[in-house]
N, C-alpha and C. Protein backbone atom coordinates (compact mmCIF):
# COMPACT_ATOMS: atom_id res chain seq x y z
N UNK A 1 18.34 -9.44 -20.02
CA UNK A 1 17.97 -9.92 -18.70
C UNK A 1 17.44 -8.75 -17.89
N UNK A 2 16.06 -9.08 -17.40
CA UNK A 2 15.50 -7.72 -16.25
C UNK A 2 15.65 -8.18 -15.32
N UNK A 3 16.72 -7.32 -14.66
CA UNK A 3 17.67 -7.32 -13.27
C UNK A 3 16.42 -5.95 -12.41
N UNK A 4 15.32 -5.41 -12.85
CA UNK A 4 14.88 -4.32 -12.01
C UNK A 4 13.64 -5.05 -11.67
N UNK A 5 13.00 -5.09 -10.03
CA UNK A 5 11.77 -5.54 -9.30
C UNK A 5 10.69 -5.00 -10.39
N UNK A 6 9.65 -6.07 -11.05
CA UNK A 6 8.49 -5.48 -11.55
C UNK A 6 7.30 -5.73 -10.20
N UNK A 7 7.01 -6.77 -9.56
CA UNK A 7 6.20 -7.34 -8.76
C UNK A 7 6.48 -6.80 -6.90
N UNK A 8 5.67 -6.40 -6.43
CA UNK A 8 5.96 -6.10 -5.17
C UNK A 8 4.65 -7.12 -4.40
N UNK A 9 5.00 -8.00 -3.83
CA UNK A 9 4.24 -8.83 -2.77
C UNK A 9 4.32 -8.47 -0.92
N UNK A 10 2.72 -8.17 -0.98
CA UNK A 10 2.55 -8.20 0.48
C UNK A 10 1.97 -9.47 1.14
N UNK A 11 2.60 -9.59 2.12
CA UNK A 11 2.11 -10.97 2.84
C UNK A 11 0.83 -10.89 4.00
N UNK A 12 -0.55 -11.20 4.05
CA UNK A 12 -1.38 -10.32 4.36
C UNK A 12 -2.62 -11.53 5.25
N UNK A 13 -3.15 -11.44 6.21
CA UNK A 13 -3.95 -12.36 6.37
C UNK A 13 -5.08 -13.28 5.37
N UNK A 14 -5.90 -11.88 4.70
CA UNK A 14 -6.52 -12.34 3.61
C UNK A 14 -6.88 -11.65 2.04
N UNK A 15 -6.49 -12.39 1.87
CA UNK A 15 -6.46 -11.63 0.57
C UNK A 15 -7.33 -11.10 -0.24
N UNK A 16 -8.73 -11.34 0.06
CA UNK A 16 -10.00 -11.24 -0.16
C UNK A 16 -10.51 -9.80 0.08
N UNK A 17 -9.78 -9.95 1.80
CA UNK A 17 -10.07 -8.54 2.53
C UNK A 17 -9.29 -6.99 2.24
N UNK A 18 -7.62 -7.71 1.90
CA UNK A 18 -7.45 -6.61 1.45
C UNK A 18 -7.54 -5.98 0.01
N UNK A 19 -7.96 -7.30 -0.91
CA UNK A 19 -7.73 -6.80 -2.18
C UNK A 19 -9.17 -5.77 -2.55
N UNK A 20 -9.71 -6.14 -1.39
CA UNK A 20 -10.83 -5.21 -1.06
C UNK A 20 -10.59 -3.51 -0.82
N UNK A 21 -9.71 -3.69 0.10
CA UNK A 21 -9.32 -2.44 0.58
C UNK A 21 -8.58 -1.53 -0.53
N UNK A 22 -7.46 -2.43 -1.47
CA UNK A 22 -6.58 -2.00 -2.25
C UNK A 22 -7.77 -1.45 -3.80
N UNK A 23 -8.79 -2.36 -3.48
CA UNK A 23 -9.43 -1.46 -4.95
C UNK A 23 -10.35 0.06 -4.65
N UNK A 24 -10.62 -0.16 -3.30
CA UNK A 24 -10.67 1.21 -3.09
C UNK A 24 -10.01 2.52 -3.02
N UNK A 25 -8.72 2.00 -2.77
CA UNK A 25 -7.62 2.63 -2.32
C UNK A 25 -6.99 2.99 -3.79
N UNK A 26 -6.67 2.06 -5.09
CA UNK A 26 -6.07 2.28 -5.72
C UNK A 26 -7.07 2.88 -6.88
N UNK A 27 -8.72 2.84 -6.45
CA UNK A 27 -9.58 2.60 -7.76
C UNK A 27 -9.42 2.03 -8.84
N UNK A 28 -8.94 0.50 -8.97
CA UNK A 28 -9.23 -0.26 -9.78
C UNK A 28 -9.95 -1.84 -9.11
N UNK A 29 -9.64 -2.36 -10.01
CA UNK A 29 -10.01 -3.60 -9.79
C UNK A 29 -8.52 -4.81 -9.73
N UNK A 30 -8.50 -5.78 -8.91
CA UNK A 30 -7.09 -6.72 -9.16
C UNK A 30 -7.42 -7.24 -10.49
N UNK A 31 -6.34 -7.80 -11.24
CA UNK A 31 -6.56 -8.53 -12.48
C UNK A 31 -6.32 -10.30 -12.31
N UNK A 32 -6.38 -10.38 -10.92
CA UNK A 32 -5.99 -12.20 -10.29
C UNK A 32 -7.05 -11.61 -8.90
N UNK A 33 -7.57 -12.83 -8.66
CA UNK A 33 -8.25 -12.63 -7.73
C UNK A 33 -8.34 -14.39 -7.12
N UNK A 34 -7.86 -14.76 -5.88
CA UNK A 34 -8.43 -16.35 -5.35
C UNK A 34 -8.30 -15.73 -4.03
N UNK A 35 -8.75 -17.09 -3.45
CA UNK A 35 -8.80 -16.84 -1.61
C UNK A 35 -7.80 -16.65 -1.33
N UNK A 36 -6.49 -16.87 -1.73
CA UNK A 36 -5.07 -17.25 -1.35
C UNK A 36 -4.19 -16.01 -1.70
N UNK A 37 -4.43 -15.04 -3.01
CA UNK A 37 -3.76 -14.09 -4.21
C UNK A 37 -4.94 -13.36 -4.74
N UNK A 38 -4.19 -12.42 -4.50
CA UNK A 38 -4.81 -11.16 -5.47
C UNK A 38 -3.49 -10.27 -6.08
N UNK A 39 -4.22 -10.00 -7.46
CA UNK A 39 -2.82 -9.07 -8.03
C UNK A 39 -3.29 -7.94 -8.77
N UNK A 40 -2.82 -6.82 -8.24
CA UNK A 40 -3.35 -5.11 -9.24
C UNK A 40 -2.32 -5.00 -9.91
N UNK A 41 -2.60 -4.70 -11.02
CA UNK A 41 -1.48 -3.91 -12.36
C UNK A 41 -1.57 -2.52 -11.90
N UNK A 42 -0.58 -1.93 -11.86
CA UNK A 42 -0.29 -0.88 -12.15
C UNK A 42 0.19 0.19 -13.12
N UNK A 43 0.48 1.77 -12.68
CA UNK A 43 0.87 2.14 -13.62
C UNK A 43 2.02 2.09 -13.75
N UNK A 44 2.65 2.04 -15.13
CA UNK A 44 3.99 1.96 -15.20
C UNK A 44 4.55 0.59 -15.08
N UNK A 45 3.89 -0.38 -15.31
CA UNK A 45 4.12 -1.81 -14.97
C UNK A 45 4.52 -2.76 -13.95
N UNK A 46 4.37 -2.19 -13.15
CA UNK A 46 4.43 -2.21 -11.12
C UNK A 46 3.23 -3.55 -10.93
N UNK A 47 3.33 -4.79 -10.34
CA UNK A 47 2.31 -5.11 -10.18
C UNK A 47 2.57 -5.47 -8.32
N UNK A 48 1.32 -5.26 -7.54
CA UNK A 48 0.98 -5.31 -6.49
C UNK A 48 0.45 -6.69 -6.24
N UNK A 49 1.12 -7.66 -5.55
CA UNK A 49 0.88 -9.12 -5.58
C UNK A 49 0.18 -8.93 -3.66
N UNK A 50 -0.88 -9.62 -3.13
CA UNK A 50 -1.17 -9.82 -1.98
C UNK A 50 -1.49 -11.32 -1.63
N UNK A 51 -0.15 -12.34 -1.23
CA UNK A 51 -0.39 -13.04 -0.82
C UNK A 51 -0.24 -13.36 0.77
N UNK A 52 -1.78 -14.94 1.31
CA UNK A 52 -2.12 -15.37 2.02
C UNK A 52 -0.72 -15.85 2.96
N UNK A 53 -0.63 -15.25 3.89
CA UNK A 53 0.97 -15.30 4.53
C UNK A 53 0.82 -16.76 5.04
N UNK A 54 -0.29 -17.19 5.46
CA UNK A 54 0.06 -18.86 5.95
C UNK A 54 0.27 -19.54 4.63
N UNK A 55 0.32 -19.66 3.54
CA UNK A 55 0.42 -19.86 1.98
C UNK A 55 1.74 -19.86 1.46
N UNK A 56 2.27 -18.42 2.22
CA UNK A 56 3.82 -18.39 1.67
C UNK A 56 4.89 -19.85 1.47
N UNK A 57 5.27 -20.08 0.59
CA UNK A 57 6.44 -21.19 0.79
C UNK A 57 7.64 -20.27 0.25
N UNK A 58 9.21 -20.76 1.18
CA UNK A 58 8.61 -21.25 2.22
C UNK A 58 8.23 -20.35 2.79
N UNK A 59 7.43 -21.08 4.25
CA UNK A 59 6.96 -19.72 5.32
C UNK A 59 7.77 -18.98 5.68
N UNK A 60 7.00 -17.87 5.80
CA UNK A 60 7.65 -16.57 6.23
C UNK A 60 7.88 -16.88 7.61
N UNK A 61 8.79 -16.05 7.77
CA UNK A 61 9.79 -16.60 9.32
C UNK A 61 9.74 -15.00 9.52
N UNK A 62 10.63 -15.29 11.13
CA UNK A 62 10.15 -13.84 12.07
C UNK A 62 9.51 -13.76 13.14
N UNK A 63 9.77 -12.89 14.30
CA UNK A 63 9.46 -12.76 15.34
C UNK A 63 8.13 -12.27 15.29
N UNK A 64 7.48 -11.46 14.30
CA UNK A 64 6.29 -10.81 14.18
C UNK A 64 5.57 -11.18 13.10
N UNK A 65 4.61 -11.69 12.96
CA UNK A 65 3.65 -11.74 11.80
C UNK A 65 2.96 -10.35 11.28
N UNK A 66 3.34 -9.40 12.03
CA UNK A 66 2.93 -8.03 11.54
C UNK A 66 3.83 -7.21 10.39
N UNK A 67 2.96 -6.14 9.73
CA UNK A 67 3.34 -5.82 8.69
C UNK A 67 5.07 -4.63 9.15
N UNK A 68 5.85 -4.59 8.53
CA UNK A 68 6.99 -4.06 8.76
C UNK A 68 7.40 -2.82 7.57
N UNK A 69 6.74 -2.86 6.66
CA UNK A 69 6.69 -1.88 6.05
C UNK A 69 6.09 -0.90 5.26
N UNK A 70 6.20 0.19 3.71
CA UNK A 70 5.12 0.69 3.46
C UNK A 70 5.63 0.96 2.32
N UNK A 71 4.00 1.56 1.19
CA UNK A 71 4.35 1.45 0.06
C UNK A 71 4.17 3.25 0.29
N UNK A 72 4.74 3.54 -0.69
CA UNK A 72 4.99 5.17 -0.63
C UNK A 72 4.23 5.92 -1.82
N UNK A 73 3.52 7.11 -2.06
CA UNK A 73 2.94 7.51 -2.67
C UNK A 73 3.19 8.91 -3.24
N UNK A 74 3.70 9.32 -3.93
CA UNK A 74 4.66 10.66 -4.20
C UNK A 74 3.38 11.62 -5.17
N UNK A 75 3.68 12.72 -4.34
CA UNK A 75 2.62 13.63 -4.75
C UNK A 75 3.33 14.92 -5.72
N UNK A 76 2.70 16.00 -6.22
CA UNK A 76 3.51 16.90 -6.73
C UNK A 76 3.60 18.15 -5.82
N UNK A 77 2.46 17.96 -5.05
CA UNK A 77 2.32 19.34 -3.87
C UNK A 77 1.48 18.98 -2.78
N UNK A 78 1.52 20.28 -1.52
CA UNK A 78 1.33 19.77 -0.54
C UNK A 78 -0.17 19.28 -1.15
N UNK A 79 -0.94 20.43 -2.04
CA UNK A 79 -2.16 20.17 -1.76
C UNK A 79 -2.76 19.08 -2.81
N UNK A 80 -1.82 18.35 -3.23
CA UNK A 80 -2.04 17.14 -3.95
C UNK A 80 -1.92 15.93 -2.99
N UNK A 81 -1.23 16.32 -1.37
CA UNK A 81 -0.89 15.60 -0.83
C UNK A 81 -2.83 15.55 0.18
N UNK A 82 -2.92 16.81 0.51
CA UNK A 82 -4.07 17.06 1.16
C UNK A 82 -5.25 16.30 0.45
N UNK A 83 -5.39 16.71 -0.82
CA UNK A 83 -6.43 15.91 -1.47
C UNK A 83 -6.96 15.11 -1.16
N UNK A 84 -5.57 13.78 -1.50
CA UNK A 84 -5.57 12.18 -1.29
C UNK A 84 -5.94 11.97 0.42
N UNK A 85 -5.76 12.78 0.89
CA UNK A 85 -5.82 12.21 2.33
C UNK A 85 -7.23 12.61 2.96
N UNK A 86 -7.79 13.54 2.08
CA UNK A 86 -9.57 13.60 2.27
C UNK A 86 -10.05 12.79 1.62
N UNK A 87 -10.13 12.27 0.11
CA UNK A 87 -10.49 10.86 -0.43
C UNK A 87 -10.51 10.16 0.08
N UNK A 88 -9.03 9.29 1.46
CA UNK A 88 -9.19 8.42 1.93
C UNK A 88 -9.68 8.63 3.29
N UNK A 89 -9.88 9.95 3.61
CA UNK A 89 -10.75 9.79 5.05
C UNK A 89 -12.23 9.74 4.25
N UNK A 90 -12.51 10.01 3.48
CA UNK A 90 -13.96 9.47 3.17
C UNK A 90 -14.04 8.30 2.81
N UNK A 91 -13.16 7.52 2.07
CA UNK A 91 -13.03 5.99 2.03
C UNK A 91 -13.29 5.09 3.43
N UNK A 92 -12.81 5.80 4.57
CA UNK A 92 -12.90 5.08 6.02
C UNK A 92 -11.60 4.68 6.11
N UNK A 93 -10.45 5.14 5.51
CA UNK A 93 -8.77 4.47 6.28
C UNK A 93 -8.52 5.16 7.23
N UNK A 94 -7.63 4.40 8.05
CA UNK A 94 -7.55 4.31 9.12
C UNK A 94 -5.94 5.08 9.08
N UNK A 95 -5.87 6.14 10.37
CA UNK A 95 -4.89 6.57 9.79
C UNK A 95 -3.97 6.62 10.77
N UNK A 96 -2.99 6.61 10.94
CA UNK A 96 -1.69 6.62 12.32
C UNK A 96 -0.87 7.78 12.35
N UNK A 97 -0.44 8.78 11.28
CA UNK A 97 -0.48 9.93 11.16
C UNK A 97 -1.16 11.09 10.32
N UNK A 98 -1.46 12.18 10.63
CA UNK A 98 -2.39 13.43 10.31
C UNK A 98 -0.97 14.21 9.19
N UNK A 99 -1.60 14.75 7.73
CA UNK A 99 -0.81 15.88 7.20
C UNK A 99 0.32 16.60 7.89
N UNK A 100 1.88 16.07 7.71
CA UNK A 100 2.56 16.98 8.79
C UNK A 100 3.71 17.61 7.66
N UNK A 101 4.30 18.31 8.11
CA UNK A 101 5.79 18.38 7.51
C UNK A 101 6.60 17.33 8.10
N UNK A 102 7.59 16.94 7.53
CA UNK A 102 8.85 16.26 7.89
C UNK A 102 10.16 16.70 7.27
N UNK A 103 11.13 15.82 7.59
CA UNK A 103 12.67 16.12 7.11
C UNK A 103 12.64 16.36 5.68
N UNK A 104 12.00 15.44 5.16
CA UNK A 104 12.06 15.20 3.68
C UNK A 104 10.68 15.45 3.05
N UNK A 105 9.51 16.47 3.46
CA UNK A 105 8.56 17.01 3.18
C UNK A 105 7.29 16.94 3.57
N UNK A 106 6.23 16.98 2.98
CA UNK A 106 4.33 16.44 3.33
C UNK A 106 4.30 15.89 3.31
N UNK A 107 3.67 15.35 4.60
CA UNK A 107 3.52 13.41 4.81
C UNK A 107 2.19 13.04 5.71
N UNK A 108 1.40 12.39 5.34
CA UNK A 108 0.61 11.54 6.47
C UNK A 108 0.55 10.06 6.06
N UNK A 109 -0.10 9.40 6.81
CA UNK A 109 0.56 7.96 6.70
C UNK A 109 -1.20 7.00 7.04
N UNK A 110 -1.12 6.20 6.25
CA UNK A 110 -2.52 5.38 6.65
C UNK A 110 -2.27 3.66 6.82
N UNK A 111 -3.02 2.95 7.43
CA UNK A 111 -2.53 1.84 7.16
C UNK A 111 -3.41 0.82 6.49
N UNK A 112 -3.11 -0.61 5.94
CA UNK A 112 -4.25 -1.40 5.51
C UNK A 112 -4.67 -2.08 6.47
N UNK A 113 -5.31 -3.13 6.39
CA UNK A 113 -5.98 -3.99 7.40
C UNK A 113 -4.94 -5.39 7.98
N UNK A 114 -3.73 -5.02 7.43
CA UNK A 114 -2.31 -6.02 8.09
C UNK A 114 -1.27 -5.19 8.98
N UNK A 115 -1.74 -3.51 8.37
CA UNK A 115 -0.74 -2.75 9.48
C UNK A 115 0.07 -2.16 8.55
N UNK A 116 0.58 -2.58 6.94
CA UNK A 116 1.25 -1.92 6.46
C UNK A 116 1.36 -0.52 6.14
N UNK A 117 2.00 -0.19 6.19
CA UNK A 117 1.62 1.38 5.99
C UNK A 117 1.73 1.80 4.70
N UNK A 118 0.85 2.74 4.53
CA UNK A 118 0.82 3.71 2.91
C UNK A 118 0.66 5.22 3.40
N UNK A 119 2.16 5.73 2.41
CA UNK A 119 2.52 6.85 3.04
C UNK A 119 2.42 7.77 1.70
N UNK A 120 1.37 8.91 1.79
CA UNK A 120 1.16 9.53 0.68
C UNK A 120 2.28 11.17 0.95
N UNK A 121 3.31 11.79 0.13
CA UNK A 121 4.41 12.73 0.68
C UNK A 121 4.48 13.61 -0.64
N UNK A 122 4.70 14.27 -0.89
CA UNK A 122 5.51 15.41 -0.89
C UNK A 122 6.77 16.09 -1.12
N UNK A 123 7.50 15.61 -1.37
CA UNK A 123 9.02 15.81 -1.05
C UNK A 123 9.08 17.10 -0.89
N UNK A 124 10.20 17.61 -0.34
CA UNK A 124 10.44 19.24 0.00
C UNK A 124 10.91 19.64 -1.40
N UNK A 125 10.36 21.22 -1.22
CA UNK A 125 10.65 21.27 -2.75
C UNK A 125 9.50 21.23 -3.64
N UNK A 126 8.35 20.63 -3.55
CA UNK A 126 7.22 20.74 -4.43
C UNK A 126 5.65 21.44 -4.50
């Protein structure tokens, strides 16, 4: 029995738009694609599900229809961290924090087109 998360689903206005964003972002392509779902394989067998939040059953409930969290991106150094974050300023993401240190290491933070955040880091130590 696999008791460990393979599938991570974001709940997203459209799925069209971001699975747009996510193949830039991830450089691939989704391997599901409708108006409603899009889904990227990943590495390591991770799959990235983006479904149409008015779609959800049941509906998603909550005071906010905005995004509440983020997928995290672990680097080996700062300047592996720097890299990625010039790639995606030439991509055009949009970003809410700049390369900083933090508690727990190199961090800047970008978001998609629902608000979620993608946080590319560092850990201290690398």
């Amino acid at each position: 029995m696999n008791q460990q998360p393979n599938f991570l689903l974001l709940y997203v206005a459209s799925p069209v738009e971001s699975a747009a964003f996510y193949a830039r972002v991830l450089g691939r392509s989704p391997v599901e694609s409708s108006p409603t779902f899009a889904m990227f394989a990943l590495d390591g067998g991770l799959m990235l599900g983006l479904w149409a939040r008015q779609t959800v059953l049941p509906a998603v409930a909550g005071p906010s229809p905005h995004a509440s969290g983020e997928l995290a991106f672990a680097q080996a150094s700062k300047e592996a961290v720097d890299a990625v974050f010039g790639t995606w300023r030439e991509l055009g993401l949009p970003f809410i924090q700049s390369p900083t240190m933090m508690d727990f290491g190199y961090t800047f933070t970008a978001i998609d087109p629902d608000g979620h955040r993608l946080r590319v880091f560092a850990p201290n130590g690398q």
